[in-house]
C-alpha atoms as a PDB file:
ATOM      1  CA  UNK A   1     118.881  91.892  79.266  1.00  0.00           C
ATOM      2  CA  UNK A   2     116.970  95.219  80.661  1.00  0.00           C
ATOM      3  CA  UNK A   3     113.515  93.242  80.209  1.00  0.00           C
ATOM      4  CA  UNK A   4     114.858  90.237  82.124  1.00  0.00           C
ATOM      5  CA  UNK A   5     116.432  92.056  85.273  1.00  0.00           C
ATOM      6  CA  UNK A   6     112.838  93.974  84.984  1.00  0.00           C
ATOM      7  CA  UNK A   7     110.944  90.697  85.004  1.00  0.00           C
ATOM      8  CA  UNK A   8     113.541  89.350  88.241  1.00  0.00           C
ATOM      9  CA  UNK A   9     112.727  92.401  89.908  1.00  0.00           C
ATOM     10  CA  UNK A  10     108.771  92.435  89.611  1.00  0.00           C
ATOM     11  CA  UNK A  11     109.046  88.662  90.656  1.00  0.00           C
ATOM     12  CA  UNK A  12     110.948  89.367  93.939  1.00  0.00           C
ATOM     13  CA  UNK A  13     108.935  92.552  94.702  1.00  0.00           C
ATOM     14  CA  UNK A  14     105.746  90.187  94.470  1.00  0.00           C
ATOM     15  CA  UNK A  15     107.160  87.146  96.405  1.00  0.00           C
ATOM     16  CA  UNK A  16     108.189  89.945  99.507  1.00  0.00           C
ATOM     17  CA  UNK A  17     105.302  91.667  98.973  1.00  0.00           C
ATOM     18  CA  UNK A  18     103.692  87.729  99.670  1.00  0.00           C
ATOM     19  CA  UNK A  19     105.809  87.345 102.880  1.00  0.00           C
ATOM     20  CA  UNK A  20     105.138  90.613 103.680  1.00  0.00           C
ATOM     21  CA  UNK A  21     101.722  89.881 104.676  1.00  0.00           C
ATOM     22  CA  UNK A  22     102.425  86.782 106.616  1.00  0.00           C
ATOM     23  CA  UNK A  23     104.260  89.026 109.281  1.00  0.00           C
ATOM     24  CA  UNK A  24     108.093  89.193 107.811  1.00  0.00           C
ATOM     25  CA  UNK A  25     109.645  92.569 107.919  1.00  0.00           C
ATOM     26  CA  UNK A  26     112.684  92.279 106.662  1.00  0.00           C
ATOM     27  CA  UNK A  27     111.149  92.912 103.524  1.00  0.00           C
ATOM     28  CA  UNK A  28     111.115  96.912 104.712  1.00  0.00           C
ATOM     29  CA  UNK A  29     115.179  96.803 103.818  1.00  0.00           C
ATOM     30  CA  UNK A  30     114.057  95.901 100.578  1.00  0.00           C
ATOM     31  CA  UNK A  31     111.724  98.287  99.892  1.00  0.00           C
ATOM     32  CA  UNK A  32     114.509 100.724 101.026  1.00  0.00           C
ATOM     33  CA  UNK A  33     117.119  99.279  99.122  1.00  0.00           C
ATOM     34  CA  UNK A  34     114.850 100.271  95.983  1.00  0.00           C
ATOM     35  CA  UNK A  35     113.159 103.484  96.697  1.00  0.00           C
ATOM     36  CA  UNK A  36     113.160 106.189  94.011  1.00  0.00           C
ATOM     37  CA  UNK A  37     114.496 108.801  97.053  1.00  0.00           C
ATOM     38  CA  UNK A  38     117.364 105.900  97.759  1.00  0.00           C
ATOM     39  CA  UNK A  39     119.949 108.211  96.206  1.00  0.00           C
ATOM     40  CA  UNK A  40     118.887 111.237  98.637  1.00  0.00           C
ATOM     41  CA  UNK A  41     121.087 112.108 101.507  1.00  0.00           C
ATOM     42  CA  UNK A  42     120.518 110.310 104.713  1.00  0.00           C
ATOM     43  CA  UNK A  43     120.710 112.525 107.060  1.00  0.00           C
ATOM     44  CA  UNK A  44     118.898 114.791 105.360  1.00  0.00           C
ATOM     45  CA  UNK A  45     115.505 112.600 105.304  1.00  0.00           C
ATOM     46  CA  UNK A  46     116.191 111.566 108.937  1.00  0.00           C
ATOM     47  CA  UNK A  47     116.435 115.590 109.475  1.00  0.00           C
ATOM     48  CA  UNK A  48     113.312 116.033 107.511  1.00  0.00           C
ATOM     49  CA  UNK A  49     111.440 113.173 108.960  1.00  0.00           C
ATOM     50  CA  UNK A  50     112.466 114.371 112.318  1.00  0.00           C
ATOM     51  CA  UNK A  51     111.125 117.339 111.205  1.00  0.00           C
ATOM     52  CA  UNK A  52     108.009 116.774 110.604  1.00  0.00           C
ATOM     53  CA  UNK A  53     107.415 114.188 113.529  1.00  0.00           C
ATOM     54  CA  UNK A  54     108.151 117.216 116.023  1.00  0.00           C
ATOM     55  CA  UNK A  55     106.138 119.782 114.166  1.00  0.00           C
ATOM     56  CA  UNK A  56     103.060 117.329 114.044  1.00  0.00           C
ATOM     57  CA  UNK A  57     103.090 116.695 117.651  1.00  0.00           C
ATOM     58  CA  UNK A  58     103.956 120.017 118.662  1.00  0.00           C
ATOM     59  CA  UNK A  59     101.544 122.297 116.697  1.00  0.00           C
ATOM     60  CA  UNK A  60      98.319 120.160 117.217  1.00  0.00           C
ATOM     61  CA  UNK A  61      96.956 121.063 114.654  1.00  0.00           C
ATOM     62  CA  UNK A  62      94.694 118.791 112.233  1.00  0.00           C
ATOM     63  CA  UNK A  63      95.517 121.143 109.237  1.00  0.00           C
ATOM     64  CA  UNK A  64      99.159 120.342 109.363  1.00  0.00           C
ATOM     65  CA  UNK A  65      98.637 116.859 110.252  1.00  0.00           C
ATOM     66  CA  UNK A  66      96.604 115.845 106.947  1.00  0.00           C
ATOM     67  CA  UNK A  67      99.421 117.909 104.892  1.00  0.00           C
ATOM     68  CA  UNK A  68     102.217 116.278 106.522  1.00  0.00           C
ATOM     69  CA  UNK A  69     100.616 112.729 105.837  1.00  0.00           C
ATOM     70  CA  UNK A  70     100.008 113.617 102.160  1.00  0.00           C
ATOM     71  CA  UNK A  71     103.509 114.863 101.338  1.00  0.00           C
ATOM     72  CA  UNK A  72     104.875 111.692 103.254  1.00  0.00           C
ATOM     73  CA  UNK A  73     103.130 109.621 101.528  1.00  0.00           C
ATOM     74  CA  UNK A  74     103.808 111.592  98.433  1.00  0.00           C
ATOM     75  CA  UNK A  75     107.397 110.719  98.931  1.00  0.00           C
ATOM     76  CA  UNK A  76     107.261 107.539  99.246  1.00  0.00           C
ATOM     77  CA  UNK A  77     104.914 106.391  96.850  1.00  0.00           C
ATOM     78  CA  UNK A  78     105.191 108.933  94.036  1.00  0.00           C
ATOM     79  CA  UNK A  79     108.822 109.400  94.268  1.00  0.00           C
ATOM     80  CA  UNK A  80     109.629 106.425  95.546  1.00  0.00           C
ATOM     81  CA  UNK A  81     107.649 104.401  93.415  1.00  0.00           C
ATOM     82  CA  UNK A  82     106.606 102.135  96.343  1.00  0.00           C
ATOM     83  CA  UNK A  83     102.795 100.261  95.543  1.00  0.00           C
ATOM     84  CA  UNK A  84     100.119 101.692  97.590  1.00  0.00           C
ATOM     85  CA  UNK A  85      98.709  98.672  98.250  1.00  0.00           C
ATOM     86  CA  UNK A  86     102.736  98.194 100.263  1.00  0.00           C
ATOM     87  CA  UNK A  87     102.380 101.179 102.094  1.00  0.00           C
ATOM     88  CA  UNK A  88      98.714 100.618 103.650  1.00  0.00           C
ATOM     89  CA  UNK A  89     100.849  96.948 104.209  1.00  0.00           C
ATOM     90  CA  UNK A  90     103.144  98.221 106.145  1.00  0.00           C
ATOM     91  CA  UNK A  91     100.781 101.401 107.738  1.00  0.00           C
ATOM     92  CA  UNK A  92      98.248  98.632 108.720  1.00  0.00           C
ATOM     93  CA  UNK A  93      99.682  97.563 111.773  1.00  0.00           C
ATOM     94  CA  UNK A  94     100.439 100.797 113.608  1.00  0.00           C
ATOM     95  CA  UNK A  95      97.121 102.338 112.183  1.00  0.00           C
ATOM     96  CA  UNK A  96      95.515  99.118 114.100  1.00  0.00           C
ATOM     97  CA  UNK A  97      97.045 100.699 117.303  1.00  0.00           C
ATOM     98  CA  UNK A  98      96.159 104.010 117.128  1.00  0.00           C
ATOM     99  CA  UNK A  99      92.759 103.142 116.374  1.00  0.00           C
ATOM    100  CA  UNK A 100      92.341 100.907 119.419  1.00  0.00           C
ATOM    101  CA  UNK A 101      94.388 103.197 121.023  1.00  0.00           C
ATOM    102  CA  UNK A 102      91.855 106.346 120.815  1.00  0.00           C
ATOM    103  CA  UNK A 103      88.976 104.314 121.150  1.00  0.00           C
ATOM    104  CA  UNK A 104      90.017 104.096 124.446  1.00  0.00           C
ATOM    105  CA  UNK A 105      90.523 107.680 125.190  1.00  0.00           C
ATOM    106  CA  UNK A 106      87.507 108.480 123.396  1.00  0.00           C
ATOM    107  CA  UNK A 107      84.882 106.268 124.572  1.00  0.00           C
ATOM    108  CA  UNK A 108      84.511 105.949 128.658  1.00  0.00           C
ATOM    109  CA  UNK A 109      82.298 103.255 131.033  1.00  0.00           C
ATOM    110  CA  UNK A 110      79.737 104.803 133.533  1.00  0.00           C
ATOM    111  CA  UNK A 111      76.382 103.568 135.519  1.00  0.00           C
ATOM    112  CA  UNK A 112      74.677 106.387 134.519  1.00  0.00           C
ATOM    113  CA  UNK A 113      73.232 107.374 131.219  1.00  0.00           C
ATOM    114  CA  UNK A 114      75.622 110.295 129.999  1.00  0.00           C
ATOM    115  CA  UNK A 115      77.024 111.852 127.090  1.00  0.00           C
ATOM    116  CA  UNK A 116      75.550 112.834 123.566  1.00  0.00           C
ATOM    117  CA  UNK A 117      75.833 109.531 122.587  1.00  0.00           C
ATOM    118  CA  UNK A 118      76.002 106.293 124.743  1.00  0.00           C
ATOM    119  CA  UNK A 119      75.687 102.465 124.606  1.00  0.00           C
ATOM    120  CA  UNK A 120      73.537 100.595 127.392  1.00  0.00           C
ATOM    121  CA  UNK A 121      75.220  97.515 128.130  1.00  0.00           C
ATOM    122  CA  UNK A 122      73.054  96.259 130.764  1.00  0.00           C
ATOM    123  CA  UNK A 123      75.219  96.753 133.869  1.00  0.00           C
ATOM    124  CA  UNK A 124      77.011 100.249 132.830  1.00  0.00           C
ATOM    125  CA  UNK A 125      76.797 102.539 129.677  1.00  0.00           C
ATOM    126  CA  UNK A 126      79.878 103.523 127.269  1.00  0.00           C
ATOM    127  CA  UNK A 127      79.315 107.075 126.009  1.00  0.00           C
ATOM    128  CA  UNK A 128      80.750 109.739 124.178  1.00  0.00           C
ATOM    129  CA  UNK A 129      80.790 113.369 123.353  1.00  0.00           C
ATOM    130  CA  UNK A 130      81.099 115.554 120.196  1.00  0.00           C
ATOM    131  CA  UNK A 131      84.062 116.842 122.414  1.00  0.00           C
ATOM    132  CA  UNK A 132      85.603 113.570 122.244  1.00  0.00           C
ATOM    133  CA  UNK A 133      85.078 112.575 119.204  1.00  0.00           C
ATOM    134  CA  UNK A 134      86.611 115.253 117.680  1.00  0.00           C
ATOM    135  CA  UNK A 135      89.719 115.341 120.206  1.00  0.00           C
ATOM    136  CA  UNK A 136      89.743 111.396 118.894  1.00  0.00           C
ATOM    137  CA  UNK A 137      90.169 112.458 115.307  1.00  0.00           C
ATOM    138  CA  UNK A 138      92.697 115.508 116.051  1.00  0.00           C
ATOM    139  CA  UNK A 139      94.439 112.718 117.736  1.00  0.00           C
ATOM    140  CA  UNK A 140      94.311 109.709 115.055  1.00  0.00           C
ATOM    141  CA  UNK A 141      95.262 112.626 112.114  1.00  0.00           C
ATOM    142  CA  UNK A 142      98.599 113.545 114.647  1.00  0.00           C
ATOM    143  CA  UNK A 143      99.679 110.459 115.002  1.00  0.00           C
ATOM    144  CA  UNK A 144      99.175 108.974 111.125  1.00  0.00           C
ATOM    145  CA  UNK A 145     101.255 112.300 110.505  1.00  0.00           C
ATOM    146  CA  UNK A 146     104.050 111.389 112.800  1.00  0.00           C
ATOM    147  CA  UNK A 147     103.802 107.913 111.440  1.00  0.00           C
ATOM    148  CA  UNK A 148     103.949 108.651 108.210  1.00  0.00           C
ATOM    149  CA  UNK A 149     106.832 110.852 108.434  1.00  0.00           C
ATOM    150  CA  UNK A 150     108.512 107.615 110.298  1.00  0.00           C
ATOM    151  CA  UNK A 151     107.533 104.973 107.312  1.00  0.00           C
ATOM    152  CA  UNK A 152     109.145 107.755 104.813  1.00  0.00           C
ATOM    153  CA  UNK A 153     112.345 107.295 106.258  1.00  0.00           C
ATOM    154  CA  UNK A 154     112.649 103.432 106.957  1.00  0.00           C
ATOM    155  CA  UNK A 155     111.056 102.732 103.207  1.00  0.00           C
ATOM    156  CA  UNK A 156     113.333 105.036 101.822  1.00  0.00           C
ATOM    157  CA  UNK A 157     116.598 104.224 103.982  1.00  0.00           C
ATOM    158  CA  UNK A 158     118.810 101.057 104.437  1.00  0.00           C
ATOM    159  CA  UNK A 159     119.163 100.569 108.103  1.00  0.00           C
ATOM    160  CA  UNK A 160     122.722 100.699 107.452  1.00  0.00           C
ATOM    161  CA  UNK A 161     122.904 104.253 106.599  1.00  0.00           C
ATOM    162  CA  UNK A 162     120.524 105.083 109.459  1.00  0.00           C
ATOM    163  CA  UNK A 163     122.719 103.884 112.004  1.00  0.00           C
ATOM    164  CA  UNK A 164     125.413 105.627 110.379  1.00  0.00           C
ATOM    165  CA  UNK A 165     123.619 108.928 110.752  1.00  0.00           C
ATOM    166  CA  UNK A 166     123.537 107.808 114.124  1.00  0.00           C
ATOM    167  CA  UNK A 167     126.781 107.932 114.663  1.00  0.00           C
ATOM    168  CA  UNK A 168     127.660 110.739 112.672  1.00  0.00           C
ATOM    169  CA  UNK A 169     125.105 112.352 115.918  1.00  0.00           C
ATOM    170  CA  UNK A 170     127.203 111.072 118.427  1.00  0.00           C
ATOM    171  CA  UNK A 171     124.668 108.425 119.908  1.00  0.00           C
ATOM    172  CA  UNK A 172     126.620 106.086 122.329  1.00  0.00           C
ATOM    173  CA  UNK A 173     128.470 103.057 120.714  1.00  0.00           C
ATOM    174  CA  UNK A 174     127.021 100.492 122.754  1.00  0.00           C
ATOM    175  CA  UNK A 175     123.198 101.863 121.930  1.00  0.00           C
ATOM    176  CA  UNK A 176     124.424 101.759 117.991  1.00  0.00           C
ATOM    177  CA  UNK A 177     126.119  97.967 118.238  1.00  0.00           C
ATOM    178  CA  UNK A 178     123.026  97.106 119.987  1.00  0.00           C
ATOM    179  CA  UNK A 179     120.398  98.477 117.504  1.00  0.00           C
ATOM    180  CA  UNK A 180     122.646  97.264 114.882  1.00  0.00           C
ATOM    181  CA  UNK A 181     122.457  93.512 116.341  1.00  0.00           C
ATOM    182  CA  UNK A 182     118.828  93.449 117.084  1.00  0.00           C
ATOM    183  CA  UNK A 183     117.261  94.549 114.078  1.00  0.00           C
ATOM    184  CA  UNK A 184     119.271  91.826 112.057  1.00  0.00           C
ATOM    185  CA  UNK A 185     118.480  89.149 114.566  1.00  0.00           C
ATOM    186  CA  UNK A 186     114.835  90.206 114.648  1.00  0.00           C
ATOM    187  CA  UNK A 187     114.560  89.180 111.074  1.00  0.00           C
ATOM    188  CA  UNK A 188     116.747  85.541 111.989  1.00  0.00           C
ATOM    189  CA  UNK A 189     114.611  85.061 114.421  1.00  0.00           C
ATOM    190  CA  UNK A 190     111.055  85.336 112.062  1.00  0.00           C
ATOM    191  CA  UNK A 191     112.497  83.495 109.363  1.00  0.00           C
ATOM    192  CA  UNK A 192     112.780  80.541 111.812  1.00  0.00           C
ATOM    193  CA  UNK A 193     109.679  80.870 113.349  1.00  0.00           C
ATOM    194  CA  UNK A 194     108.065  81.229 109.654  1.00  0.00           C
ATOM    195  CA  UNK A 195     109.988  77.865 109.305  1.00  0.00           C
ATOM    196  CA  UNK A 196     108.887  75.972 112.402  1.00  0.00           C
ATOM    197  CA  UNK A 197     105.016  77.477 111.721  1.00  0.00           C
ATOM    198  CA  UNK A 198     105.585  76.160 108.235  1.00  0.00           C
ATOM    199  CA  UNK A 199     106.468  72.562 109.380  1.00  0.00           C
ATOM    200  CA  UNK A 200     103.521  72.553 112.426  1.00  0.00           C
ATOM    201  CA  UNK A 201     101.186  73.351 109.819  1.00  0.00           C
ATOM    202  CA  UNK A 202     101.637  70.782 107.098  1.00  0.00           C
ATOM    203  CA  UNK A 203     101.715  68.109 109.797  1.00  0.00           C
ATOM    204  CA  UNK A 204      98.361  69.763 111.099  1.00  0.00           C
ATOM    205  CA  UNK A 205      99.280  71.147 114.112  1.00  0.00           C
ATOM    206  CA  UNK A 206      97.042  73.949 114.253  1.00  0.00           C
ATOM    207  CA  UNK A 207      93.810  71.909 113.482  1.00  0.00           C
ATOM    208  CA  UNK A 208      91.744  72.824 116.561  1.00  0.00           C
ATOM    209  CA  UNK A 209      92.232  74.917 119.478  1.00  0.00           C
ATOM    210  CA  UNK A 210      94.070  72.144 121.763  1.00  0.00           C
ATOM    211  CA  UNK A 211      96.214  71.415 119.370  1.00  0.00           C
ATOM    212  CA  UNK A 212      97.021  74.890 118.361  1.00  0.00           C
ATOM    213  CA  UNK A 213      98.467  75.468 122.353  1.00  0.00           C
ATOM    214  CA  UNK A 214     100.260  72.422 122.343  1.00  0.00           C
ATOM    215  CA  UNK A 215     101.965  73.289 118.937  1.00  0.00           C
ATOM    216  CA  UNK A 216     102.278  76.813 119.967  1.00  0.00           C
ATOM    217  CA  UNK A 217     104.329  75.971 122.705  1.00  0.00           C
ATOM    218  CA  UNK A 218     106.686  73.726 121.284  1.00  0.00           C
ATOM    219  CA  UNK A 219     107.161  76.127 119.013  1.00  0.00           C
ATOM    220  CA  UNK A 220     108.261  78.980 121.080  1.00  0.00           C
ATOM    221  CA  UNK A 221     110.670  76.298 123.011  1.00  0.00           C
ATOM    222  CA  UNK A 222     112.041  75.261 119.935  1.00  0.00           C
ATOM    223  CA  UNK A 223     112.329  78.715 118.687  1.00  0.00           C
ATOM    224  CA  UNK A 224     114.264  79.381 122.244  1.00  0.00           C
ATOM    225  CA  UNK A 225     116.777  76.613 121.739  1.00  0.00           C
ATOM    226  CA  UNK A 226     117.082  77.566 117.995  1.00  0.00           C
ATOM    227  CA  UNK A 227     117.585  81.461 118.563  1.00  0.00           C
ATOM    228  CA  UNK A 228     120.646  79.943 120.862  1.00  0.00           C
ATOM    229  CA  UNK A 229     122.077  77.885 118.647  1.00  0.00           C
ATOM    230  CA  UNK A 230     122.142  81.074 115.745  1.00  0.00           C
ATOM    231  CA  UNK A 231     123.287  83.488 118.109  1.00  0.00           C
ATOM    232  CA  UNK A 232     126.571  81.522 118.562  1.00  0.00           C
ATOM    233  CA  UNK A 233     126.936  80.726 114.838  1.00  0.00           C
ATOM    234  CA  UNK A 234     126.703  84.208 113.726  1.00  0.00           C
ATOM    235  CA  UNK A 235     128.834  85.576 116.701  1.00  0.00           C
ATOM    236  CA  UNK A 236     131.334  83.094 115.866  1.00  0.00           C
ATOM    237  CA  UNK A 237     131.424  84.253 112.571  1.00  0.00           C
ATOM    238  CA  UNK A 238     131.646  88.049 113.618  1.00  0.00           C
ATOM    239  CA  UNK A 239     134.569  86.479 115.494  1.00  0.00           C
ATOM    240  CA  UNK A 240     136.319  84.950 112.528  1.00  0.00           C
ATOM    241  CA  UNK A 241     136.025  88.357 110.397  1.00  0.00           C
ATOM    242  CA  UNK A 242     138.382  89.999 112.850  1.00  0.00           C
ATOM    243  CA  UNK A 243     135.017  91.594 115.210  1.00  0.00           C
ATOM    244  CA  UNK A 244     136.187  93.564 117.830  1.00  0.00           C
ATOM    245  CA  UNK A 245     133.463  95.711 119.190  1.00  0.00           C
ATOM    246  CA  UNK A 246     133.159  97.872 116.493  1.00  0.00           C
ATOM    247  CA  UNK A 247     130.688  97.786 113.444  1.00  0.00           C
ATOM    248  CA  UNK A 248     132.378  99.531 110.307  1.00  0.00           C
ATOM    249  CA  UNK A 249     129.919 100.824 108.046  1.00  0.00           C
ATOM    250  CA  UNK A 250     130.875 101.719 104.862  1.00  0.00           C
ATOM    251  CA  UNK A 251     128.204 104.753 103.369  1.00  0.00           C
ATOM    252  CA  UNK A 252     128.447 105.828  99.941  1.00  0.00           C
ATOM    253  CA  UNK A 253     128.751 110.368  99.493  1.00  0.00           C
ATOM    254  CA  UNK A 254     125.703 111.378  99.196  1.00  0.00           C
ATOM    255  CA  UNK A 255     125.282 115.540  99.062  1.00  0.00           C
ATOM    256  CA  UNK A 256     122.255 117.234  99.454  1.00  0.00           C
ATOM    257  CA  UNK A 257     120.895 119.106  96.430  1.00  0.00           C
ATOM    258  CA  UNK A 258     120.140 123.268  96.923  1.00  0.00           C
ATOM    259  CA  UNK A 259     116.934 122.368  95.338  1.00  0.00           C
ATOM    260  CA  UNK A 260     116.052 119.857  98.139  1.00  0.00           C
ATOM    261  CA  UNK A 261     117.094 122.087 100.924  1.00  0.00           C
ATOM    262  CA  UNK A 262     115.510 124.732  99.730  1.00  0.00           C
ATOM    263  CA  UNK A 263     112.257 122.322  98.958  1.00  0.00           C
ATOM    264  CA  UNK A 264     112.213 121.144 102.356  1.00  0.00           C
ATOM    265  CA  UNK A 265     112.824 124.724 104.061  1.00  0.00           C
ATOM    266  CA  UNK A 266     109.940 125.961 102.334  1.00  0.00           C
ATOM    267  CA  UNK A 267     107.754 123.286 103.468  1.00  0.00           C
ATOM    268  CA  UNK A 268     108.345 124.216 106.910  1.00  0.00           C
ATOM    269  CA  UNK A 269     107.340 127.423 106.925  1.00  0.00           C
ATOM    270  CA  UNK A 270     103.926 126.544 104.940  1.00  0.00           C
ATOM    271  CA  UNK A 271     103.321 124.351 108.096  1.00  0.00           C
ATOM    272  CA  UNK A 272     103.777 127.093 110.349  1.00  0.00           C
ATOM    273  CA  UNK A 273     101.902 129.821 108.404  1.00  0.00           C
ATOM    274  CA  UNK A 274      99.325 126.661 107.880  1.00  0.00           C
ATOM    275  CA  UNK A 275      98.819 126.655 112.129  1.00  0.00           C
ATOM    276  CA  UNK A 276      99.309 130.036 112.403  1.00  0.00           C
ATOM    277  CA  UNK A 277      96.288 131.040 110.364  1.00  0.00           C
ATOM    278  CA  UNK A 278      94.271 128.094 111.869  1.00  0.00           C
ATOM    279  CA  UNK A 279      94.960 127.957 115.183  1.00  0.00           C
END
């Protein structure tokens, strides 16, 4: 019985792990659902995630960065047990825009032939500095950091229980009912496109570039009319199971362990005394 549920398990971790890389994310949930740190205290990973996204941004410093990205990602694959080959996955896109993202800050266009290292393009030059490469890298370390702090806490955290620390903050209702809507229908929403994409391309609708528009935009009308058509089913529904404005969550107790607290607390202060002694 404990073999088969195994088996089960490693087959639906590889077929989301499949849809995973065609673009679905509402495989993250899963991943969530069964992360080793599951069992952990909600607010207390949010706290500690917050945590470290506001000390990596606020002590610039590269030191602390490349810890903070190692003990995420510590967390969420060793203790979590989530495949590394899922969490570059899931990094890739964000690590796509950061990287395009300080290229631009790093690399700049001129007439004339300056900087330590430059690129003659005919018309203008793109150069660069040592200065600015190294402000590039300080940069793409900080952000991974902050990033990886973020991906601890959504692989490791049912949205559920994240908008229920939410509200246990006092955020407004109307931001929570909102957040709450949206990130289901997100999911609604790329399950039918995966659908219509699914049906254009066996009747090969994406075999050459004219094509390809002319499919694309039937598909985005159809996905209009469809998205439509599901948000009044599934209101309707919230409707017939007595909806009235309010989303009742129900959490299960969860307390936070000395150990962790203490864990966590200590952490902290080795990324101070880390920026302190580097700075």
């Amino acid at each position: 019985m404990m073999k088969e549920s195994t088996r089960k398990f490693d087959t639906y971790h590889m077929h989301h792990t499949a849809r995973h890389k065609h673009g679905e994310g509402s495989c993250i949930d899963f991943y969530a659902y069964h992360s080793g740190i599951r069992h952990w205290n909600s607010a207390f990973k949010s706290a500690l995630s917050a945590a470290m996204l506001i000390l990596s941004i606020s002590l610039d410093n590269p030191y602390v960065s490349i810890i903070v990205m190692i003990a995420m990602g510590y967390l969420t694959i060793i203790k979590g047990g989530l495949p590394m080959r899922t969490y570059l996955s899931v990094m890739m896109i964000p690590i796509t825009f950061i990287i395009l993202g300080t290229i631009a800050i790093g690399v700049e266009v001129s007439t004339q032939p300056l900087g330590q290292y430059r690129l003659d393009l005919g018309f203008f030059y793109l150069f660069t500095t040592n200065e600015r490469l190294k402000m590039m890298l300080f940069l793409i370390l900080k952000v991974f950091a902050a990033v990886s702090a973020m991906e601890m806490l959504t692989l490791s955290t049912p949205s559920a229980e994240i908008i229920g620390v939410l509200q246990k903050a006092r955020v407004p209702k109307l931001i929570i009912e909102l957040m709450n809507i949206i990130y289901r229908y997100i999911f609604i929403l790329i399950d039918v496109y995966v659908t219509l994409r699914n049906a254009a391309d066996s009747r090969l609708g994406f075999c050459d570039l004219k094509t390809s528009w002319f499919t694309f935009g039937k598909i985005a009308s159809n996905l209009l009319i469809v998205s439509l058509k599901k948000a009044n089913a599934y209101y309707n529904a919230m409707e017939a199971r007595c909806y009235d404005g309010d989303f009742m969550i129900l959490e299960e107790s969860k307390e936070i362990k000395p150990l962790q607290a203490i864990t966590s607390t200590g952490f902290i202060i080795l990324l101070i005394a880390v920026w302190g002694l580097t700075k």
